[in-house]
Every structure is written in structure tokens, then in C-alpha cells.
PDB file of N, CA and C in Angstrom:
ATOM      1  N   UNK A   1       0.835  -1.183   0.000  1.00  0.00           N
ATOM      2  CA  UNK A   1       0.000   0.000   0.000  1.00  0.00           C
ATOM      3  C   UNK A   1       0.880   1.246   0.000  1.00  0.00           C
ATOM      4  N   UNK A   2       0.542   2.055  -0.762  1.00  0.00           N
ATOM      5  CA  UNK A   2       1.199   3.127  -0.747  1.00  0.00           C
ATOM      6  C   UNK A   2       0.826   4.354   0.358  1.00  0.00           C
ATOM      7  N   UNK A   3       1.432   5.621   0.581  1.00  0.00           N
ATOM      8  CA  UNK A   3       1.524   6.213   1.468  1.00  0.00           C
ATOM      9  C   UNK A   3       0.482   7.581   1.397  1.00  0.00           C
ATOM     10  N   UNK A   4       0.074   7.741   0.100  1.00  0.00           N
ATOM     11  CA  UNK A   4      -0.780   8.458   0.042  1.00  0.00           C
ATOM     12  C   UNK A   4      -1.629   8.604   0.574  1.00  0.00           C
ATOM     13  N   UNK A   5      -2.788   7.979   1.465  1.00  0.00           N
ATOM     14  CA  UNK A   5      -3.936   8.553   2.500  1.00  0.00           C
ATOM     15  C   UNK A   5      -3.172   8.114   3.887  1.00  0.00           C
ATOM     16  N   UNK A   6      -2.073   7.758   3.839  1.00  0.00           N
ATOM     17  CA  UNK A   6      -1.592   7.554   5.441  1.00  0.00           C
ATOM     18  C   UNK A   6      -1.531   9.021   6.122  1.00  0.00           C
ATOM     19  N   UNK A   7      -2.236   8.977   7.402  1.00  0.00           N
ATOM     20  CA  UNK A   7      -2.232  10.128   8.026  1.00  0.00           C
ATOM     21  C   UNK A   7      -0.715  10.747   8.491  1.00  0.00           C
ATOM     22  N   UNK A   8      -1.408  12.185   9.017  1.00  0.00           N
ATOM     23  CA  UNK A   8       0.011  12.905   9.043  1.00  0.00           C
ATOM     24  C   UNK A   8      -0.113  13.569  10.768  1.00  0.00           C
ATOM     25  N   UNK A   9       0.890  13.991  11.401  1.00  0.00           N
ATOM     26  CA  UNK A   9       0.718  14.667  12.400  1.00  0.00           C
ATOM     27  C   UNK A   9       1.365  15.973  12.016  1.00  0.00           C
ATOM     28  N   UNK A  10       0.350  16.965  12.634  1.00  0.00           N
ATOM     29  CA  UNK A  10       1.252  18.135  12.721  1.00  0.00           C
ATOM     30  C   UNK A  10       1.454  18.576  13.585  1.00  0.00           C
ATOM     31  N   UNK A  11       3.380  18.993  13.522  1.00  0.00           N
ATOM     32  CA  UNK A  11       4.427  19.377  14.127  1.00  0.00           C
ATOM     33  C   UNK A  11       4.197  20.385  15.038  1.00  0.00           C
ATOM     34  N   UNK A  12       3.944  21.728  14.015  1.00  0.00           N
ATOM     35  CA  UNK A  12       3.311  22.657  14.995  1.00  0.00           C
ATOM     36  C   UNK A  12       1.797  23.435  14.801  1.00  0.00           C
ATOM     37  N   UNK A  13       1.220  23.938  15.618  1.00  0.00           N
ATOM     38  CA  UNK A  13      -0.335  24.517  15.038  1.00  0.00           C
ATOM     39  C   UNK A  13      -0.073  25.376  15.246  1.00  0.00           C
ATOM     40  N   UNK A  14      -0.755  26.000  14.308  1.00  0.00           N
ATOM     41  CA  UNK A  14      -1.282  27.271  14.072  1.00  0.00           C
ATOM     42  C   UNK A  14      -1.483  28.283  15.211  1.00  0.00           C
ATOM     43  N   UNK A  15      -1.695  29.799  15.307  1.00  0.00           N
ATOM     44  CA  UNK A  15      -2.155  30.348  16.493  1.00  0.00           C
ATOM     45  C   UNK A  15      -3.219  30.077  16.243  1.00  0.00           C
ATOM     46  N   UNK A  16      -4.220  30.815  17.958  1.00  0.00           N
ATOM     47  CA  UNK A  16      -5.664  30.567  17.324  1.00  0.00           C
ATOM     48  C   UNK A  16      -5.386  31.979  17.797  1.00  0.00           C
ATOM     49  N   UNK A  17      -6.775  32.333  16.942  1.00  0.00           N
ATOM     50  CA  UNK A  17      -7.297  34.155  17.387  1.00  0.00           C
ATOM     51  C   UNK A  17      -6.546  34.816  18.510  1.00  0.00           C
ATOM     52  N   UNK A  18      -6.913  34.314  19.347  1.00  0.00           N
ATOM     53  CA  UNK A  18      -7.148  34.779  20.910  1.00  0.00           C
ATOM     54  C   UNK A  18      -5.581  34.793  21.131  1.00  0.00           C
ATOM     55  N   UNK A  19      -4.097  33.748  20.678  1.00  0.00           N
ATOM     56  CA  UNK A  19      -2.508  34.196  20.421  1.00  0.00           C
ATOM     57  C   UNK A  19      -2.323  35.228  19.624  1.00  0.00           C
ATOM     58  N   UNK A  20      -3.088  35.672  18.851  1.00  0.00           N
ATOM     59  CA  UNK A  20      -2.475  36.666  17.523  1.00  0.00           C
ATOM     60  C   UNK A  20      -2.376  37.816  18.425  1.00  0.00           C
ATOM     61  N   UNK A  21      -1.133  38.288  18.411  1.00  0.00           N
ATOM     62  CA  UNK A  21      -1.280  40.332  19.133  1.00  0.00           C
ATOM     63  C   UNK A  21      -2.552  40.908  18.557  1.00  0.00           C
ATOM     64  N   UNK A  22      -2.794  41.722  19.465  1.00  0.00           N
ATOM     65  CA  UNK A  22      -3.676  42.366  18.942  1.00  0.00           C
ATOM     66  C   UNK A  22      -3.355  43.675  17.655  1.00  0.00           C
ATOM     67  N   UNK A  23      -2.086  43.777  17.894  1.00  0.00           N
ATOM     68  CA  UNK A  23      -1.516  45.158  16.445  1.00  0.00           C
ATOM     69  C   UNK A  23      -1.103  44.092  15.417  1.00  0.00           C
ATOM     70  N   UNK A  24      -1.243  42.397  15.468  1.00  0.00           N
ATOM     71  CA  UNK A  24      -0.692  42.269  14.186  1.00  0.00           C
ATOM     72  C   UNK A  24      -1.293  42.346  12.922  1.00  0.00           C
ATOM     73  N   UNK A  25      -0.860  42.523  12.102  1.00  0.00           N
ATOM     74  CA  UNK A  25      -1.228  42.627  11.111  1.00  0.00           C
ATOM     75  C   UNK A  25      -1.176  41.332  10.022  1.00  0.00           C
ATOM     76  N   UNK A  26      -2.537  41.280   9.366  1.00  0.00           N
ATOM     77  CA  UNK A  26      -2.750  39.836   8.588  1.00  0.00           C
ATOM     78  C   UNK A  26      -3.052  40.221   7.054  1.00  0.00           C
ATOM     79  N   UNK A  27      -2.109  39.498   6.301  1.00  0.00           N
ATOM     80  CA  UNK A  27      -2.987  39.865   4.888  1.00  0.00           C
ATOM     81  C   UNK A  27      -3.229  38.655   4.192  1.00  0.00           C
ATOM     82  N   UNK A  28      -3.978  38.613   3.661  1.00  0.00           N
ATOM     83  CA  UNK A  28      -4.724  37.747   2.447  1.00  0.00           C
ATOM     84  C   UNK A  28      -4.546  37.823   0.990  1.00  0.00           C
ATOM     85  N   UNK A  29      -4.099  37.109   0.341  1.00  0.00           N
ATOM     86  CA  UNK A  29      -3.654  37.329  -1.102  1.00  0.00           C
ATOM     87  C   UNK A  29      -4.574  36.099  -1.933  1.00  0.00           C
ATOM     88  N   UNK A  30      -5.998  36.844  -3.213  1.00  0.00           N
ATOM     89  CA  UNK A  30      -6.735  35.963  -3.885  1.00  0.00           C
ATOM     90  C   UNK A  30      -6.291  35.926  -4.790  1.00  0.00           C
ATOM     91  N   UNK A  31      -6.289  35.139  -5.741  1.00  0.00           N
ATOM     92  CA  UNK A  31      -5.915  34.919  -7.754  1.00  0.00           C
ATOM     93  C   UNK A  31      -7.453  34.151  -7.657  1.00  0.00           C
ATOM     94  N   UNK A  32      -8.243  35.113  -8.251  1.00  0.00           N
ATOM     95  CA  UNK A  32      -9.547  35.086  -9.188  1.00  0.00           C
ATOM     96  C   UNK A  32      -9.336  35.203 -10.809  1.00  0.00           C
ATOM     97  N   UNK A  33      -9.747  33.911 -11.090  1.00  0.00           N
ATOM     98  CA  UNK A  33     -10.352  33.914 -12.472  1.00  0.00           C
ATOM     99  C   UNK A  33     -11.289  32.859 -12.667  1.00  0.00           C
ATOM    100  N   UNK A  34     -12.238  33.561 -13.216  1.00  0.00           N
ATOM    101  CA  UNK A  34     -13.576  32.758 -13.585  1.00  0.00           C
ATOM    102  C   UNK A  34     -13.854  32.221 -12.311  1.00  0.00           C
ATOM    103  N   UNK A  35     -14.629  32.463 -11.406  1.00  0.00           N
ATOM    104  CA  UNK A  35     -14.785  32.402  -9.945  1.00  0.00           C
ATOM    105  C   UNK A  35     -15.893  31.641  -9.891  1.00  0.00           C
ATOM    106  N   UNK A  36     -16.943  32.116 -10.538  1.00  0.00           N
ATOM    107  CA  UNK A  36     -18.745  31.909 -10.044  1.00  0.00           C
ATOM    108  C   UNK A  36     -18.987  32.382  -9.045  1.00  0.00           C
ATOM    109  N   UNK A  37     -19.987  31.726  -9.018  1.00  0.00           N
ATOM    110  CA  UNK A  37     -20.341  31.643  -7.675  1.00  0.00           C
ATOM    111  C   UNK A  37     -19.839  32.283  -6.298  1.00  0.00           C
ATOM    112  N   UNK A  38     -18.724  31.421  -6.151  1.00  0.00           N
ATOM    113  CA  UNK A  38     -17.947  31.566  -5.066  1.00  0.00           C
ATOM    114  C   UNK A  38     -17.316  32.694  -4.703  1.00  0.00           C
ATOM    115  N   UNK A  39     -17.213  33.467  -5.918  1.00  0.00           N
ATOM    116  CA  UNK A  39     -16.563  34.591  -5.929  1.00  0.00           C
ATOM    117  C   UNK A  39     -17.250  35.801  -4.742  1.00  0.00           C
ATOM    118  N   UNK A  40     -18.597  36.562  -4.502  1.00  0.00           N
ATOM    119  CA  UNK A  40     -18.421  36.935  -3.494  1.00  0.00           C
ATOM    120  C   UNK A  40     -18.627  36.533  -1.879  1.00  0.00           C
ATOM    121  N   UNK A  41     -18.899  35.005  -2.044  1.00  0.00           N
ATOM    122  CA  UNK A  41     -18.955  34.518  -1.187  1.00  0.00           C
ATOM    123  C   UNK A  41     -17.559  34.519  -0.437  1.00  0.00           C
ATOM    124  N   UNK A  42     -16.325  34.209  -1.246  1.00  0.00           N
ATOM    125  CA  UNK A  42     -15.214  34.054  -0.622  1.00  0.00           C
ATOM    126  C   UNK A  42     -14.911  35.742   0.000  1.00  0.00           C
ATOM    127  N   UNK A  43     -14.915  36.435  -1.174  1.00  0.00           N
ATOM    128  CA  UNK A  43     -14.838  37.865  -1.137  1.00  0.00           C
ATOM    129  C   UNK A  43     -15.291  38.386   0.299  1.00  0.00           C
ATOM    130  N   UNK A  44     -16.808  38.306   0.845  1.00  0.00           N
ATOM    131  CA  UNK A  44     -17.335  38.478   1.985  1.00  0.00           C
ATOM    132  C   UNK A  44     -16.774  37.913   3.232  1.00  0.00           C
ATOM    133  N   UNK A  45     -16.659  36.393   3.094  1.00  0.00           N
ATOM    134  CA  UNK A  45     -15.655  35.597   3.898  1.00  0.00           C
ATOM    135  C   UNK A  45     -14.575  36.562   4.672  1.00  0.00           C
ATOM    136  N   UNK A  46     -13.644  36.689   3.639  1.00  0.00           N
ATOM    137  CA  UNK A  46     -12.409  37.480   4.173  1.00  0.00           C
ATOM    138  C   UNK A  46     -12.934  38.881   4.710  1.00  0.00           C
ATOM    139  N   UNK A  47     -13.260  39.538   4.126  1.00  0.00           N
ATOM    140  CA  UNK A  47     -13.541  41.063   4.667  1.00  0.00           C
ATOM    141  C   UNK A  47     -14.254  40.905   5.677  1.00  0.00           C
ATOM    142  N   UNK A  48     -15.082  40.130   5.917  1.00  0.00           N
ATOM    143  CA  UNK A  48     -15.878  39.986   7.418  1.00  0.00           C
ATOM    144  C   UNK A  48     -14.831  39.369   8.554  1.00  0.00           C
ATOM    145  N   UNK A  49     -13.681  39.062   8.721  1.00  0.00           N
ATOM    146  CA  UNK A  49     -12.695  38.639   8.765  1.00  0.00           C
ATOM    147  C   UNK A  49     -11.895  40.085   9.894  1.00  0.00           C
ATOM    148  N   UNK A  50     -11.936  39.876  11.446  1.00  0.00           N
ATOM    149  CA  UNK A  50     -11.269  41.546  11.698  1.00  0.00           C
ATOM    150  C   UNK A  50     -10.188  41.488  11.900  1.00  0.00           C
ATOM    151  N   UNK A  51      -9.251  40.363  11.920  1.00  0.00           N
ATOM    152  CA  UNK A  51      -8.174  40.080  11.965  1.00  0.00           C
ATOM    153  C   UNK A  51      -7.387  40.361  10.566  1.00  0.00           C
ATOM    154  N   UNK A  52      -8.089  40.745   9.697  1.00  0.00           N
ATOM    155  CA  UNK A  52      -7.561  40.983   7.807  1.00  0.00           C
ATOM    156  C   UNK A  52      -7.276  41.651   7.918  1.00  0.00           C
ATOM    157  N   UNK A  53      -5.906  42.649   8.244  1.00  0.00           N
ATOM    158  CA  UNK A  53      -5.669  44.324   7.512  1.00  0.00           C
ATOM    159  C   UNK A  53      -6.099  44.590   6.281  1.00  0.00           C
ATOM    160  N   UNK A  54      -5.142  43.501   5.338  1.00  0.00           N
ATOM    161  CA  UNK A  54      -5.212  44.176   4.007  1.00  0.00           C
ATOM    162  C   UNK A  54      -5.545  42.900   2.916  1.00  0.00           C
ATOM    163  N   UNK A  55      -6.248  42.577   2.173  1.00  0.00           N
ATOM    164  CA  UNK A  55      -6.535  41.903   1.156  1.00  0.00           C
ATOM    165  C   UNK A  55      -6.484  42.413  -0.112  1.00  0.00           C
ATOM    166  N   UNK A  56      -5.727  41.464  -0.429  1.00  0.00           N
ATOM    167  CA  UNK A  56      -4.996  42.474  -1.997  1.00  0.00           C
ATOM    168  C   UNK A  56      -5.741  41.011  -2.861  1.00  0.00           C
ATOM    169  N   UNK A  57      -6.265  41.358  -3.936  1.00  0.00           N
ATOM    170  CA  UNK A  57      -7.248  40.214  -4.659  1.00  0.00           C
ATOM    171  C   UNK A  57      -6.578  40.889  -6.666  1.00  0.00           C
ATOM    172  N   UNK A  58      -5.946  39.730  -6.405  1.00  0.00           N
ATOM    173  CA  UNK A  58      -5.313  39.660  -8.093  1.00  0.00           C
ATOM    174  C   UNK A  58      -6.324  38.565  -9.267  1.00  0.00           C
ATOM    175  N   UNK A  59      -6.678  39.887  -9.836  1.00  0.00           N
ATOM    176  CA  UNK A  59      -7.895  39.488 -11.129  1.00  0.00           C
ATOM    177  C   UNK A  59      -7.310  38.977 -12.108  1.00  0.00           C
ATOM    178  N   UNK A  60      -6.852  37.441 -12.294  1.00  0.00           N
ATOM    179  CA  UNK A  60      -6.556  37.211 -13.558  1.00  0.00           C
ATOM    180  C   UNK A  60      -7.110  37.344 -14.835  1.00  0.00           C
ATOM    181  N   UNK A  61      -7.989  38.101 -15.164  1.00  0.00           N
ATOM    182  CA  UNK A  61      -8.520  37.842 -16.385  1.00  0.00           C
ATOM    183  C   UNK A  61      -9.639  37.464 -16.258  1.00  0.00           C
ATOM    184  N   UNK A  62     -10.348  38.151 -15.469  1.00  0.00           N
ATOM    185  CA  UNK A  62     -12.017  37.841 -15.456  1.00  0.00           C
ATOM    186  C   UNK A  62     -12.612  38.256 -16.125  1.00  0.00           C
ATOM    187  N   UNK A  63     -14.317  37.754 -16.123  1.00  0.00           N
ATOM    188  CA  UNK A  63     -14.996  38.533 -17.771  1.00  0.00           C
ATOM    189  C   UNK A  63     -15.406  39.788 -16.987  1.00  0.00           C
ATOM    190  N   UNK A  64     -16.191  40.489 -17.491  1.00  0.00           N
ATOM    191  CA  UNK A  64     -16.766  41.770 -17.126  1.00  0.00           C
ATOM    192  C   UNK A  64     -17.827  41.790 -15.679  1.00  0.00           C
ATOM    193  N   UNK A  65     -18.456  40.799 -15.806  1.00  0.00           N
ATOM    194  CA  UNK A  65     -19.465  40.732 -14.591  1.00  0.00           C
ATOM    195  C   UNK A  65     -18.462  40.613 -13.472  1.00  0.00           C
ATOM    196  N   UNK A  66     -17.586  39.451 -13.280  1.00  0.00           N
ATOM    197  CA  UNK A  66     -16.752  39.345 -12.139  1.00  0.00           C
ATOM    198  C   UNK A  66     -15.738  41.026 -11.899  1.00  0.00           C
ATOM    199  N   UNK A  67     -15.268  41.411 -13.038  1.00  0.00           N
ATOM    200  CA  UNK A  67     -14.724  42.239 -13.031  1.00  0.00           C
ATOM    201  C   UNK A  67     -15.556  43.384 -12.285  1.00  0.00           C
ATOM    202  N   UNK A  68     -16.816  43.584 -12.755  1.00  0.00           N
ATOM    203  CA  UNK A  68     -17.661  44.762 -12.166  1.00  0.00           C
ATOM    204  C   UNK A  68     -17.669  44.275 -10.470  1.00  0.00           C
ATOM    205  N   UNK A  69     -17.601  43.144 -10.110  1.00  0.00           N
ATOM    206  CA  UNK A  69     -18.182  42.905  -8.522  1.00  0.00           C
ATOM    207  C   UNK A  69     -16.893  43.048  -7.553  1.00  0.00           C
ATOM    208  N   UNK A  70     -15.783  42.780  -8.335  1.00  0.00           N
ATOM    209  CA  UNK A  70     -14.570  42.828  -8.105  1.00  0.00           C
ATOM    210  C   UNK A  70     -14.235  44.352  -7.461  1.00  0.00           C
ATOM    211  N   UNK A  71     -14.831  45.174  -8.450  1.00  0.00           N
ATOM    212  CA  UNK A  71     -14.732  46.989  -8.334  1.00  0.00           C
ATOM    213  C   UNK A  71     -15.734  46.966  -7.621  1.00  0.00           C
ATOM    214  N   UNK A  72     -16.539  46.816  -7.788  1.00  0.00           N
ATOM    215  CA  UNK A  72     -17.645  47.072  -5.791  1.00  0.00           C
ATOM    216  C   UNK A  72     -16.960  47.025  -5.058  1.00  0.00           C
ATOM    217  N   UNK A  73     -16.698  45.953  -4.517  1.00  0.00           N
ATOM    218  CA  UNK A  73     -15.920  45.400  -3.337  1.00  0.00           C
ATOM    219  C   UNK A  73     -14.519  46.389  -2.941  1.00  0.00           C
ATOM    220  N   UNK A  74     -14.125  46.763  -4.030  1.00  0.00           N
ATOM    221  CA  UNK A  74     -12.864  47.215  -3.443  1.00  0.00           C
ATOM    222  C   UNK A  74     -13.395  49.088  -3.811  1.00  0.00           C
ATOM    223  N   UNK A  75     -14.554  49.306  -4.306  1.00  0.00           N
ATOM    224  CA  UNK A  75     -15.092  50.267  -3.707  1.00  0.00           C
ATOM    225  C   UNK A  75     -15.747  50.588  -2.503  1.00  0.00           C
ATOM    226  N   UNK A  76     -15.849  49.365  -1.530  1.00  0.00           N
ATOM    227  CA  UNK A  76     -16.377  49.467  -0.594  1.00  0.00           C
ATOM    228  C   UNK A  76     -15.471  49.496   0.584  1.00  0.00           C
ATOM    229  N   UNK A  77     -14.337  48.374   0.548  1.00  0.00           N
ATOM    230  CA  UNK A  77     -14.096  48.209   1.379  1.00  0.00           C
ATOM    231  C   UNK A  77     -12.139  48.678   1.400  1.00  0.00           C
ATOM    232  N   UNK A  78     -11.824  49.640   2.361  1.00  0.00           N
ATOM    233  CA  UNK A  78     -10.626  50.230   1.841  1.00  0.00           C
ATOM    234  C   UNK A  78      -9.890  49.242   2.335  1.00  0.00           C
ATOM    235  N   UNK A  79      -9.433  47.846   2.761  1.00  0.00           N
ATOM    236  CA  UNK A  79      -8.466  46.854   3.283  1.00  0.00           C
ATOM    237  C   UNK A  79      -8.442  46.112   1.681  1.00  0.00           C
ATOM    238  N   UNK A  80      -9.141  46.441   0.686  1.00  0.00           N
ATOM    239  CA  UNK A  80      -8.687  45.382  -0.542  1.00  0.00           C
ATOM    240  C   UNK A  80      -8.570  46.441  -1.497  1.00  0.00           C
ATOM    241  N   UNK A  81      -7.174  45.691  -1.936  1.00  0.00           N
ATOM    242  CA  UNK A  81      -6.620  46.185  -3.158  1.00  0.00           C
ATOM    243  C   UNK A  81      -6.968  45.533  -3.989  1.00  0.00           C
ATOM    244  N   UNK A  82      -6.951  45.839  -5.380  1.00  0.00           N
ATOM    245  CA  UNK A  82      -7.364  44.967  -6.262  1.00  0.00           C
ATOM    246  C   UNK A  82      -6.342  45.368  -7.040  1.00  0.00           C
ATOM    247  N   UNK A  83      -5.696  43.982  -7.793  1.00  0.00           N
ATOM    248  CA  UNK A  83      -4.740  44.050  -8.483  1.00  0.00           C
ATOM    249  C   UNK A  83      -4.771  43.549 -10.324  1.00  0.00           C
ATOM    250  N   UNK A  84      -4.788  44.062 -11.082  1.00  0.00           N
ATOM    251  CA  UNK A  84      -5.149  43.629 -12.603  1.00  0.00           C
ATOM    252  C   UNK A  84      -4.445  44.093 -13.770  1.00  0.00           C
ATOM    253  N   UNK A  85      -4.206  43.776 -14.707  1.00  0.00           N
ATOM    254  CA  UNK A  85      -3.506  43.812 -15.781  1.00  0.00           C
ATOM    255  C   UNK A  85      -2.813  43.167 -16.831  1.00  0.00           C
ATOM    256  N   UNK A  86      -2.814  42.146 -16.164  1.00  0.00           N
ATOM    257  CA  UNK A  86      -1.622  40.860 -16.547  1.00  0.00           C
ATOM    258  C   UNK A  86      -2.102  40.256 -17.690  1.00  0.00           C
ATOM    259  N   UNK A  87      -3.912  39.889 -17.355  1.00  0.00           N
ATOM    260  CA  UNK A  87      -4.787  38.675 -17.854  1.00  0.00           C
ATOM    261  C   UNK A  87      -4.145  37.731 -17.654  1.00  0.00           C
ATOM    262  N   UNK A  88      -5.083  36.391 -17.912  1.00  0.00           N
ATOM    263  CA  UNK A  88      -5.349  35.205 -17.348  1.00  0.00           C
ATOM    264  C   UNK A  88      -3.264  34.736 -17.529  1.00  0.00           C
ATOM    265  N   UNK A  89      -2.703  34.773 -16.472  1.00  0.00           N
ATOM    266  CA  UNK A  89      -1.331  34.120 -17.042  1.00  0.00           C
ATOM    267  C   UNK A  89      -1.136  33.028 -16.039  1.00  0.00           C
ATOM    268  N   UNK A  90      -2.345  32.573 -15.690  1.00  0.00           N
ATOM    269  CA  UNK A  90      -1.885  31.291 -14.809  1.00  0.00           C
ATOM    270  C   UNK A  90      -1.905  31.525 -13.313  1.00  0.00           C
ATOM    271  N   UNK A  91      -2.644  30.443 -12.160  1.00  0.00           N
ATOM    272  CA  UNK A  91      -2.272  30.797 -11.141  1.00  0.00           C
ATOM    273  C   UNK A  91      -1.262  30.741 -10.252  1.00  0.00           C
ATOM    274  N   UNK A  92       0.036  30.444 -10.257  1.00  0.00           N
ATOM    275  CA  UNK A  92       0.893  30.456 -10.099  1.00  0.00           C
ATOM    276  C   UNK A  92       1.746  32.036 -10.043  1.00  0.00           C
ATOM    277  N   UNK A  93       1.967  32.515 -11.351  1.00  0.00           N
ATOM    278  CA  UNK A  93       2.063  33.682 -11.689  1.00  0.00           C
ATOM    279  C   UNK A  93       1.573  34.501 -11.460  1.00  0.00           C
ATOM    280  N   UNK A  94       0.261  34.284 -11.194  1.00  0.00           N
ATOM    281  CA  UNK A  94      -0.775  35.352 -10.849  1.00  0.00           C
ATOM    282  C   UNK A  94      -0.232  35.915  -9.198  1.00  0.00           C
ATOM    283  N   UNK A  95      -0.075  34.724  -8.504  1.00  0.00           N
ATOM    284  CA  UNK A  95       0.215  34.661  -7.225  1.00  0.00           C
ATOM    285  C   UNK A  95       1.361  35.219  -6.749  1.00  0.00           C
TER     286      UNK A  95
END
């Protein structure tokens, strides 16, 4: 049998909330393209989020609708940047 679904332990965890300083600062980095759905769901996710300073959300190459909801959002909310220009060059790159 190979090792692939053999479980794993982890080493160390994560903070939870309640360890994070209270001045630190957290950012979030998205690569959106062609989202659906999910798109302001995730979007809302994070910004509801008070531990987020800054969310910087890189538009690979979305069509126009995502693109328009994309500019709401970061008309609304001054912790997201929105980042665009590139078009679709992969998420990797995007990132």
C-alpha cells in the first residue's frame, strides 16, 4: 500500500485568534479567475474577517461581470486592493 492517505501529524499549530497580538497585522492574497459563484462569497468571507488588515485580490482575467463585482468590493471596502492587468497568465504567476 502506498503512502498516500496515510495520516500525518502536525508538528506545529497554528495560532488561534485569541494568540495573535492584537496590532498584528494579517494579509490575504486571492488569484480570481472565472470564480462563479464563489466569488463573493469568498470575497465576503475574508472582509468579514477583523483580523484581515489588508486583502490584496489579483484578477486574472475575469470577464466583465466578475470584473464589475470585483470593483464594488474594493469600492467598498478600503483593506482590498485589487490588483489587474496581466490577464489570465496562470495561477501560479498570478500569485
Amino acid at each position: 500500500m502506498n503512502d498516500i492517505g496515510a495520516s500525518f501529524v502536525a508538528v506545529e499549530t497554528a495560532p488561534t485568534p485569541h494568540e495573535i497580538a492584537g496590532d498584528a497585522r494579517i494579509s490575504v492574497i486571492m488569484v480570481v479567475y472565472m470564480t462563479g459563484e464563489a466569488l463573493e462569497q469568498s470575497l465576503t468571507c475574508v472582509l468579514a474577517d477583523p483580523q484581515v488588515n489588508e486583502f490584496i485580490v489579483v484578477d486574472n482575467g475575469s470577464d466583465a461581470r466578475e470584473a464589475a463585482i470585483l470593483d464594488a468590493y474594493a469600492g467598498r471596502y478600503p483593506q482590498m486592493r485589487l490588483v489587474r492587468g496581466q490577464g489570465n497568465v496562470g495561477f501560479a504567476r498570478g500569485a
